[in-house]
PDB file of N, CA and C in Angstrom:
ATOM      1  N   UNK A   1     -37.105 -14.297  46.389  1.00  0.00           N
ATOM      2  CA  UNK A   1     -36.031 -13.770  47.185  1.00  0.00           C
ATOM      3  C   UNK A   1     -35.936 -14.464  48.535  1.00  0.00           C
ATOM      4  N   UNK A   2     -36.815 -14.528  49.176  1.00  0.00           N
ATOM      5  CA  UNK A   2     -37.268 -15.527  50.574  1.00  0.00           C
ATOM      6  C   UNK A   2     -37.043 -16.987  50.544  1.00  0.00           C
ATOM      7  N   UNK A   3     -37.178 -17.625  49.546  1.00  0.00           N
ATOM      8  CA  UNK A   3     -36.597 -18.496  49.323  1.00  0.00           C
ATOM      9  C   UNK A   3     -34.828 -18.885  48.922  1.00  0.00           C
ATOM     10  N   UNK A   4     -34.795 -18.624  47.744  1.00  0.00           N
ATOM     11  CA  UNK A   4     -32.943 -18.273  47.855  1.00  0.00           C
ATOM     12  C   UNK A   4     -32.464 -18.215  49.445  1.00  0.00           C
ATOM     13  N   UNK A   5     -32.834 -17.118  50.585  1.00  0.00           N
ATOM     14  CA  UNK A   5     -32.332 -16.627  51.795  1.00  0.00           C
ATOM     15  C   UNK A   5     -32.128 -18.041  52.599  1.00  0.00           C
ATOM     16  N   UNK A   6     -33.554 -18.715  52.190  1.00  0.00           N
ATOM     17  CA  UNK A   6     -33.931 -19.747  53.172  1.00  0.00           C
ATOM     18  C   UNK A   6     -32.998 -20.761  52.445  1.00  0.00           C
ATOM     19  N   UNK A   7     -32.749 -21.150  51.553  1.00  0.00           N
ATOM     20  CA  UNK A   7     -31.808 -22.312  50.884  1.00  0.00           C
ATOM     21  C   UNK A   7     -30.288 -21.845  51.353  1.00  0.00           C
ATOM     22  N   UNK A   8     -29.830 -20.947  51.075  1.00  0.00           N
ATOM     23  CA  UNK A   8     -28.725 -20.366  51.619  1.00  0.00           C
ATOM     24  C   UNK A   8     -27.987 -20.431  53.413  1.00  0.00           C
ATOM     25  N   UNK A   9     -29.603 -20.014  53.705  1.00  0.00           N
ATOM     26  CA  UNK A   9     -29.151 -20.490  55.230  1.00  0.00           C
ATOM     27  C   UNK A   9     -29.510 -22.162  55.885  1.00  0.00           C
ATOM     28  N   UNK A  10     -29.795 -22.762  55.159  1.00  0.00           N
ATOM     29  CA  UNK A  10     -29.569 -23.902  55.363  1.00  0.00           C
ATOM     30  C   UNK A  10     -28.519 -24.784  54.594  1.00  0.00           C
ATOM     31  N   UNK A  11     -28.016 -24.118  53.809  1.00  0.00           N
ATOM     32  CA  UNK A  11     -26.688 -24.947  53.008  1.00  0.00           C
ATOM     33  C   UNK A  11     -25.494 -24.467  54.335  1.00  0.00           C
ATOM     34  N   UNK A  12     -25.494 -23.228  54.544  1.00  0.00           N
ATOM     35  CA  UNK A  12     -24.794 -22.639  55.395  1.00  0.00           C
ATOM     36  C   UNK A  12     -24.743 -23.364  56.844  1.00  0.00           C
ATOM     37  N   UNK A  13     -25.733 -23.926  57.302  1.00  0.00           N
ATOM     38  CA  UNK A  13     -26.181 -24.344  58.352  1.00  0.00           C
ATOM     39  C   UNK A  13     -25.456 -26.050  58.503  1.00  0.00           C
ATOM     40  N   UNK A  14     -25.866 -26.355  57.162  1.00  0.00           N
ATOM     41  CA  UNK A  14     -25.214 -27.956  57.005  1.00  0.00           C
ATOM     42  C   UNK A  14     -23.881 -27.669  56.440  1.00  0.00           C
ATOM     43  N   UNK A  15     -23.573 -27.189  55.780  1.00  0.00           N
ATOM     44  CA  UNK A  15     -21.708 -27.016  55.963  1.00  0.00           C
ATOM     45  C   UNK A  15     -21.531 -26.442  57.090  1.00  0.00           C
ATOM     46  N   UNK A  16     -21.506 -25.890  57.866  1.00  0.00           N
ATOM     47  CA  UNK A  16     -21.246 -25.034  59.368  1.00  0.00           C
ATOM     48  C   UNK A  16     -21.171 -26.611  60.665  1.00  0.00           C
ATOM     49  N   UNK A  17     -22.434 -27.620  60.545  1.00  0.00           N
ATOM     50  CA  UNK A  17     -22.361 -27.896  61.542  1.00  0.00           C
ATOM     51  C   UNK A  17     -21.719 -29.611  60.989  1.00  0.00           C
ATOM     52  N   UNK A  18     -22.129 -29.899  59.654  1.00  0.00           N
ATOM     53  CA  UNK A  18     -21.648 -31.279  59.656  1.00  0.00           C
ATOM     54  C   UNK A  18     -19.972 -31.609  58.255  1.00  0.00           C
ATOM     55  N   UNK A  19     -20.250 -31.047  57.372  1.00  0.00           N
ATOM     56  CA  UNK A  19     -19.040 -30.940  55.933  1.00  0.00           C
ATOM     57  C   UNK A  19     -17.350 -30.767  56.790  1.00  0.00           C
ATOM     58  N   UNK A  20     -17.372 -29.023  57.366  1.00  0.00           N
ATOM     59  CA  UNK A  20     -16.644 -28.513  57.900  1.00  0.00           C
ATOM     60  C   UNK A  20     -15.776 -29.084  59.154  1.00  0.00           C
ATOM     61  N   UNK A  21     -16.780 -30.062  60.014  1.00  0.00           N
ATOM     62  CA  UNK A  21     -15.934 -30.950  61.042  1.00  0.00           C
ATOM     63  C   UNK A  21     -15.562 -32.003  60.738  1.00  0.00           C
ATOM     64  N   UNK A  22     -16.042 -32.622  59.633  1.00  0.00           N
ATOM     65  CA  UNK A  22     -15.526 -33.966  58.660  1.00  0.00           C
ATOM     66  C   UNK A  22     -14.476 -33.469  58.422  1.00  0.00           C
ATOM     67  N   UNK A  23     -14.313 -32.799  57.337  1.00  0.00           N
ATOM     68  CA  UNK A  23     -13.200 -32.362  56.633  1.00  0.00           C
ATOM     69  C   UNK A  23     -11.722 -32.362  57.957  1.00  0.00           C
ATOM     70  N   UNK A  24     -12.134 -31.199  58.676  1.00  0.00           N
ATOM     71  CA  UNK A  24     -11.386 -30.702  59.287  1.00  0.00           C
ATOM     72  C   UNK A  24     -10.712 -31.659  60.765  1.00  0.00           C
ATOM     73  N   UNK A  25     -11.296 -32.484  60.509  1.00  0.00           N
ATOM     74  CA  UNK A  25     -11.155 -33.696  61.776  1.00  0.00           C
ATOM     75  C   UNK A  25     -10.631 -34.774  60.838  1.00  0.00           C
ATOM     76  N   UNK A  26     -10.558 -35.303  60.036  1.00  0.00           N
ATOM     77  CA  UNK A  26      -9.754 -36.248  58.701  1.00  0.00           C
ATOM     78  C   UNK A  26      -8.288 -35.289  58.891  1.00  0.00           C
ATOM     79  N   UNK A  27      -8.420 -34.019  58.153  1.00  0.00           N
ATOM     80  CA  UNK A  27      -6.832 -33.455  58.590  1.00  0.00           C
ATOM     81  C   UNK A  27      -6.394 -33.484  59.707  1.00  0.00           C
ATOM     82  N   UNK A  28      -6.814 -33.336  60.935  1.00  0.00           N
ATOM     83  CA  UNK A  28      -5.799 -33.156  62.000  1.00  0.00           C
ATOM     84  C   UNK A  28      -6.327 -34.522  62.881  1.00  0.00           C
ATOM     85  N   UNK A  29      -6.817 -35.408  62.677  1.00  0.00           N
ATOM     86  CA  UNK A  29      -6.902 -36.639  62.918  1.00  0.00           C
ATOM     87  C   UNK A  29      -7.641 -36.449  64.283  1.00  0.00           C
ATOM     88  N   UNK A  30      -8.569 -35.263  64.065  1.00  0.00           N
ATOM     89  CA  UNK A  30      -9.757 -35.147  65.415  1.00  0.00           C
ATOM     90  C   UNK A  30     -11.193 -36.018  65.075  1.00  0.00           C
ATOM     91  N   UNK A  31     -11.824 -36.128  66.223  1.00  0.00           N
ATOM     92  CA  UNK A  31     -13.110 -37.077  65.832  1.00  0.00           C
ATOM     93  C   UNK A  31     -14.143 -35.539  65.772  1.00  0.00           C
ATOM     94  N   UNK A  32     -14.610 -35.473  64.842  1.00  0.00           N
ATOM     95  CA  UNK A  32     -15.783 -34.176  64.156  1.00  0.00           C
ATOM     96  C   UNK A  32     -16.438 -33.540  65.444  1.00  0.00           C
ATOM     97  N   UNK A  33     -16.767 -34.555  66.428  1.00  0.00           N
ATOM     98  CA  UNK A  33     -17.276 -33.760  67.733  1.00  0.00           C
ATOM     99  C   UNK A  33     -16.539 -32.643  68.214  1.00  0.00           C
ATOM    100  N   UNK A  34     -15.253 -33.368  68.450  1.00  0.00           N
ATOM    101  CA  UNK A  34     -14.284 -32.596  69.070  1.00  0.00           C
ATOM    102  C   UNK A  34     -14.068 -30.847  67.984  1.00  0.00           C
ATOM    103  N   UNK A  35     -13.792 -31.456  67.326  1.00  0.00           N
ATOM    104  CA  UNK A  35     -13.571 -30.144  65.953  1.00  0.00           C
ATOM    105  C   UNK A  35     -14.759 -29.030  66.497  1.00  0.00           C
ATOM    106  N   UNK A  36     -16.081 -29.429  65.791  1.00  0.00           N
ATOM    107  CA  UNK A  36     -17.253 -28.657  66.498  1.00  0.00           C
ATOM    108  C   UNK A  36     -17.491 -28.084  67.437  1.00  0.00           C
ATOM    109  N   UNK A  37     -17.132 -28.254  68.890  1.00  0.00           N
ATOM    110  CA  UNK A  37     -16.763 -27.968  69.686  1.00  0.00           C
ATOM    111  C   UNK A  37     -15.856 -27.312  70.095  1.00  0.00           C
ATOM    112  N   UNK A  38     -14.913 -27.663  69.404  1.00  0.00           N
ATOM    113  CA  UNK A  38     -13.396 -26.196  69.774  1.00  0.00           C
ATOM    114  C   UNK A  38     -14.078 -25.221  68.808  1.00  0.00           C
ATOM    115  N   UNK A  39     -14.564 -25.235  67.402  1.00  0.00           N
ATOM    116  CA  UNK A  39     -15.037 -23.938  67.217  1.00  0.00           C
ATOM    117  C   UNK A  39     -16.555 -23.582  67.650  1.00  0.00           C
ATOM    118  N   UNK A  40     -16.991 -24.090  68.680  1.00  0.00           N
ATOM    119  CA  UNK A  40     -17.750 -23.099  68.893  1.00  0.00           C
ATOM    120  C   UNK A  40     -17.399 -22.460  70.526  1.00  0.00           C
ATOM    121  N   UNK A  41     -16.183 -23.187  71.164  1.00  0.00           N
ATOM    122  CA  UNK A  41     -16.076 -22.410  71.920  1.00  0.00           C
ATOM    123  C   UNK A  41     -14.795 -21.784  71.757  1.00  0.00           C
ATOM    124  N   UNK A  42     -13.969 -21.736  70.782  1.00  0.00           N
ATOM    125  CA  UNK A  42     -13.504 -20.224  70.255  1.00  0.00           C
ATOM    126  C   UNK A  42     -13.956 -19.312  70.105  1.00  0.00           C
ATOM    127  N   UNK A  43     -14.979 -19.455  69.001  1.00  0.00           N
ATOM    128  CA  UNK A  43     -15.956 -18.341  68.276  1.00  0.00           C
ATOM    129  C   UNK A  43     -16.650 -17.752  69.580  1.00  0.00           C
ATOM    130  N   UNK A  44     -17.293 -18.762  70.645  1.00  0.00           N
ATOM    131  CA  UNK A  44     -17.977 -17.710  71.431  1.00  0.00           C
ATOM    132  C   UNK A  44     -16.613 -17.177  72.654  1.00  0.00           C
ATOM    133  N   UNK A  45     -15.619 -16.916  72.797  1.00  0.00           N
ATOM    134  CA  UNK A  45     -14.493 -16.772  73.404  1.00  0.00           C
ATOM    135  C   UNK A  45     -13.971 -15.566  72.622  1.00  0.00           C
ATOM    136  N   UNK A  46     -13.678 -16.012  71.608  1.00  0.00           N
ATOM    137  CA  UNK A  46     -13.035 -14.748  70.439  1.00  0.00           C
ATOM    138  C   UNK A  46     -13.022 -13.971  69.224  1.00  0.00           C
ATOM    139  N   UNK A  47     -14.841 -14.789  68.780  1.00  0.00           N
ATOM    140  CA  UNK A  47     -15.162 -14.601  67.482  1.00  0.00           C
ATOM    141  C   UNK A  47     -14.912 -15.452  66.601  1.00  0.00           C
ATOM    142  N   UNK A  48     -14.267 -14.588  65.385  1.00  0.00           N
ATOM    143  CA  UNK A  48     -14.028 -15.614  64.327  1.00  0.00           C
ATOM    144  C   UNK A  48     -12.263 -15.628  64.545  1.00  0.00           C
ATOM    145  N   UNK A  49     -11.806 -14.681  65.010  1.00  0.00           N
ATOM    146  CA  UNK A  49     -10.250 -15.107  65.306  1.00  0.00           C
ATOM    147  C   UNK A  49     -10.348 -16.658  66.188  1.00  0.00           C
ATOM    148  N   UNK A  50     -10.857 -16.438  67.133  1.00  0.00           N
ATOM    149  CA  UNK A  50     -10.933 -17.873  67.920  1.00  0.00           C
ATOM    150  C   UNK A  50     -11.506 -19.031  67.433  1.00  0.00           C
ATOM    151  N   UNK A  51     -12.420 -18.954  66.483  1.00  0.00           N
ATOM    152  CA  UNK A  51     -12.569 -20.060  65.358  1.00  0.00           C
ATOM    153  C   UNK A  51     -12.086 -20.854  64.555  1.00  0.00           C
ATOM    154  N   UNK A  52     -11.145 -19.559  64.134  1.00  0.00           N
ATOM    155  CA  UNK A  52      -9.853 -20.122  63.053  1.00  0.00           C
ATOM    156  C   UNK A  52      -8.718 -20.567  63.977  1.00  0.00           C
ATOM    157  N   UNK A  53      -8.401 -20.343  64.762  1.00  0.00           N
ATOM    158  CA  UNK A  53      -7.158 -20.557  65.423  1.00  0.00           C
ATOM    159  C   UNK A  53      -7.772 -22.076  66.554  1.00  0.00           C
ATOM    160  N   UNK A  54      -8.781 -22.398  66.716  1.00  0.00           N
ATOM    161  CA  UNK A  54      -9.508 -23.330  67.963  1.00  0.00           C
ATOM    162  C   UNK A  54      -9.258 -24.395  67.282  1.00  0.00           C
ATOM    163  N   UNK A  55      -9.632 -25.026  66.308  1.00  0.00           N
ATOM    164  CA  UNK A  55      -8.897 -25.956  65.697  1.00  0.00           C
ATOM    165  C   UNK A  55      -7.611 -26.666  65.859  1.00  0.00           C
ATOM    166  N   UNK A  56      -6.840 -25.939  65.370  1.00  0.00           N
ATOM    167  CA  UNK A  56      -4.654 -26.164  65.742  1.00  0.00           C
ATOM    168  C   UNK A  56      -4.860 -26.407  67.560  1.00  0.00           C
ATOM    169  N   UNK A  57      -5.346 -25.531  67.784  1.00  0.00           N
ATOM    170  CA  UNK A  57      -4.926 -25.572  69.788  1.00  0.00           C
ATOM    171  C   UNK A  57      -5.725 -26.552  70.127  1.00  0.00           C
ATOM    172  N   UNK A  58      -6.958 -27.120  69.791  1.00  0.00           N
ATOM    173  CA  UNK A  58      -7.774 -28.231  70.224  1.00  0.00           C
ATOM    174  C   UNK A  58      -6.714 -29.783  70.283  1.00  0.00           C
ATOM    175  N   UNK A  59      -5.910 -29.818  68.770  1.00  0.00           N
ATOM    176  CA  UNK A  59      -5.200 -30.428  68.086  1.00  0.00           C
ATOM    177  C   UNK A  59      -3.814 -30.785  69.205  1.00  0.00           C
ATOM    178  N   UNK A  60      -3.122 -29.696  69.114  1.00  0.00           N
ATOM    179  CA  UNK A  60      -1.938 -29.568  70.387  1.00  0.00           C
ATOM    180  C   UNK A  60      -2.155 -29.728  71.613  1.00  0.00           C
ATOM    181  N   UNK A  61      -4.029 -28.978  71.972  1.00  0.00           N
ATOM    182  CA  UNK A  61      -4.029 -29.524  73.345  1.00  0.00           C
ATOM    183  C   UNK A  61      -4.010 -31.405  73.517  1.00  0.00           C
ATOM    184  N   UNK A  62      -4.551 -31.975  72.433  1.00  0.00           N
ATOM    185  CA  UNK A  62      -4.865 -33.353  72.551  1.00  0.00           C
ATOM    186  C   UNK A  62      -3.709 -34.083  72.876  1.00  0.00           C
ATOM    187  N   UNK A  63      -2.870 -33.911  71.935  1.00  0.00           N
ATOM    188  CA  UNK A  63      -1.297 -33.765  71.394  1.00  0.00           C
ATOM    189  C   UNK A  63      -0.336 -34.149  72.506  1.00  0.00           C
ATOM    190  N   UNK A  64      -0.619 -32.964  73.159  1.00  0.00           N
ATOM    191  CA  UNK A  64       0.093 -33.072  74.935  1.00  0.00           C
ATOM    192  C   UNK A  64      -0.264 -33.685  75.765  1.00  0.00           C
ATOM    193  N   UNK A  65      -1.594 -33.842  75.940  1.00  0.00           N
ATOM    194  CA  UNK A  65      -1.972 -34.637  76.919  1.00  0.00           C
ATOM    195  C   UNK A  65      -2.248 -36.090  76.689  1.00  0.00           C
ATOM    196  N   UNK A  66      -1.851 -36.859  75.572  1.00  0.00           N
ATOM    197  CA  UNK A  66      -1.701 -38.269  75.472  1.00  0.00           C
ATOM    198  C   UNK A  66      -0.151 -38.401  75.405  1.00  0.00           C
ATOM    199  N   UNK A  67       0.416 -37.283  75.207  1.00  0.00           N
ATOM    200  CA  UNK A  67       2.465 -37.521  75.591  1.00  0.00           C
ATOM    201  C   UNK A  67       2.416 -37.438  76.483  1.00  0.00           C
ATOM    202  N   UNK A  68       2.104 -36.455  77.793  1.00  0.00           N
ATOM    203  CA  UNK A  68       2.522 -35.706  79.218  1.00  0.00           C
ATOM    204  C   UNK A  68       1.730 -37.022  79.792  1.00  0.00           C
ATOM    205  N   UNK A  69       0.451 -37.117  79.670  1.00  0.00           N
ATOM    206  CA  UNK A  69      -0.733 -37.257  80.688  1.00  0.00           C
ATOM    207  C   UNK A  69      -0.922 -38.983  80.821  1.00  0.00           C
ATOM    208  N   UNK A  70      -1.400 -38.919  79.133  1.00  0.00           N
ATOM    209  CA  UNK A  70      -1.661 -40.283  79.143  1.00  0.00           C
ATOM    210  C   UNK A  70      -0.544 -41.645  78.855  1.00  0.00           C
ATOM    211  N   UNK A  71       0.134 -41.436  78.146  1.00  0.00           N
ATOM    212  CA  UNK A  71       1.750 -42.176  78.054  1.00  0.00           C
ATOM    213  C   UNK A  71       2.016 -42.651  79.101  1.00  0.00           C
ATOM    214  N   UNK A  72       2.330 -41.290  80.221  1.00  0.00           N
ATOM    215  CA  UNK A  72       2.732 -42.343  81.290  1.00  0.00           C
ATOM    216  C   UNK A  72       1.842 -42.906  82.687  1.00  0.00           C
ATOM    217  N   UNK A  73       0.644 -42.642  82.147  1.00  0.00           N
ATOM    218  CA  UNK A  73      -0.071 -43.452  82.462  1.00  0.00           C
ATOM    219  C   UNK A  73      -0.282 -45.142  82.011  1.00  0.00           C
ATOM    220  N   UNK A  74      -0.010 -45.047  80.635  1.00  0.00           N
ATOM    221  CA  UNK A  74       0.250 -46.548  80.066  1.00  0.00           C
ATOM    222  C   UNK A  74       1.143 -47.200  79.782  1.00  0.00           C
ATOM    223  N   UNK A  75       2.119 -46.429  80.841  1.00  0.00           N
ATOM    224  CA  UNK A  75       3.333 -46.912  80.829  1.00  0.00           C
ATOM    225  C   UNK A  75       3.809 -47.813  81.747  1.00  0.00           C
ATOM    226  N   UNK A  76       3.510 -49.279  81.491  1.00  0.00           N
ATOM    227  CA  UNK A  76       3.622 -50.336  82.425  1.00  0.00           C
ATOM    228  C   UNK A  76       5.197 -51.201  82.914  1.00  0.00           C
ATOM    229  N   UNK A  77       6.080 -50.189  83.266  1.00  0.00           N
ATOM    230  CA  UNK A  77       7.417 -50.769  83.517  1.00  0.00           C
ATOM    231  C   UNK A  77       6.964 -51.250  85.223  1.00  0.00           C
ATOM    232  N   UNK A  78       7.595 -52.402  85.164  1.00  0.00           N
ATOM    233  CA  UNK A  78       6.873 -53.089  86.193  1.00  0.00           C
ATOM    234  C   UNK A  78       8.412 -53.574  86.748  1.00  0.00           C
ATOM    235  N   UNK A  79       9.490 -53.039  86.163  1.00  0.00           N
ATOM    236  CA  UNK A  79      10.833 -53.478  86.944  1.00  0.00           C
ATOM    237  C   UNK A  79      10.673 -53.080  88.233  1.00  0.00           C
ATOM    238  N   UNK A  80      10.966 -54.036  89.053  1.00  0.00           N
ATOM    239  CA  UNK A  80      11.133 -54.286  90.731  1.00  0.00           C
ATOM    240  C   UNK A  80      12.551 -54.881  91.467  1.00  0.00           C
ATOM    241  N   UNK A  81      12.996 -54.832  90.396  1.00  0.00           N
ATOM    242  CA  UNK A  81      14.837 -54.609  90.817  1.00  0.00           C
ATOM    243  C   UNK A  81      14.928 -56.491  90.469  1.00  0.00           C
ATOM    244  N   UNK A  82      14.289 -57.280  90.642  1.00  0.00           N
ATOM    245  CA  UNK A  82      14.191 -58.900  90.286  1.00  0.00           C
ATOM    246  C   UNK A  82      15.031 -58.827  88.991  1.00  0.00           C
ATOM    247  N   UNK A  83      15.841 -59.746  89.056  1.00  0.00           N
ATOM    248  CA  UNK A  83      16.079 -60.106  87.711  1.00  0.00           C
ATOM    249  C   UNK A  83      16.135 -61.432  87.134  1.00  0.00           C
TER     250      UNK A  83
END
């Protein structure tokens, strides 16, 4: 019985920290760190509602801030009225 528990919580342990941010970082085109990280600071923020939902908002936050933030930051129009 102690055994089973112990195999269980280590299958649990390696899908939880490495399967689950692969996967889930291939779909929304996050790097696995990042993934890992939004759910664990959902989960400790809101539980498992904030787990499931930390993902998408990690995603959108990225989303925005390479349109808003970073874009026009690399946005090299260098017109100076010269023509």
């Amino acid at each position: 019985g102690g055994m089973v528990f112990l195999l269980f919580g280590i299958e649990q342990w390696l899908e939880s920290n490495f399967i689950v941010p692969q996967l889930l970082g291939k779909q929304v085109d996050l790097h696995p760190l990042i993934v890992l990280f939004a759910i664990l600071i959902g989960a400790t923020i809101m539980g498992l509602p904030g787990a499931l939902v930390a993902v998408p908002v990690a995603a959108a936050g990225l989303f925005l801030a390479q349109e808003f933030y970073l874009k026009p930051l690399n946005n090299t129009d260098t017109t100076d009225g010269a023509t």
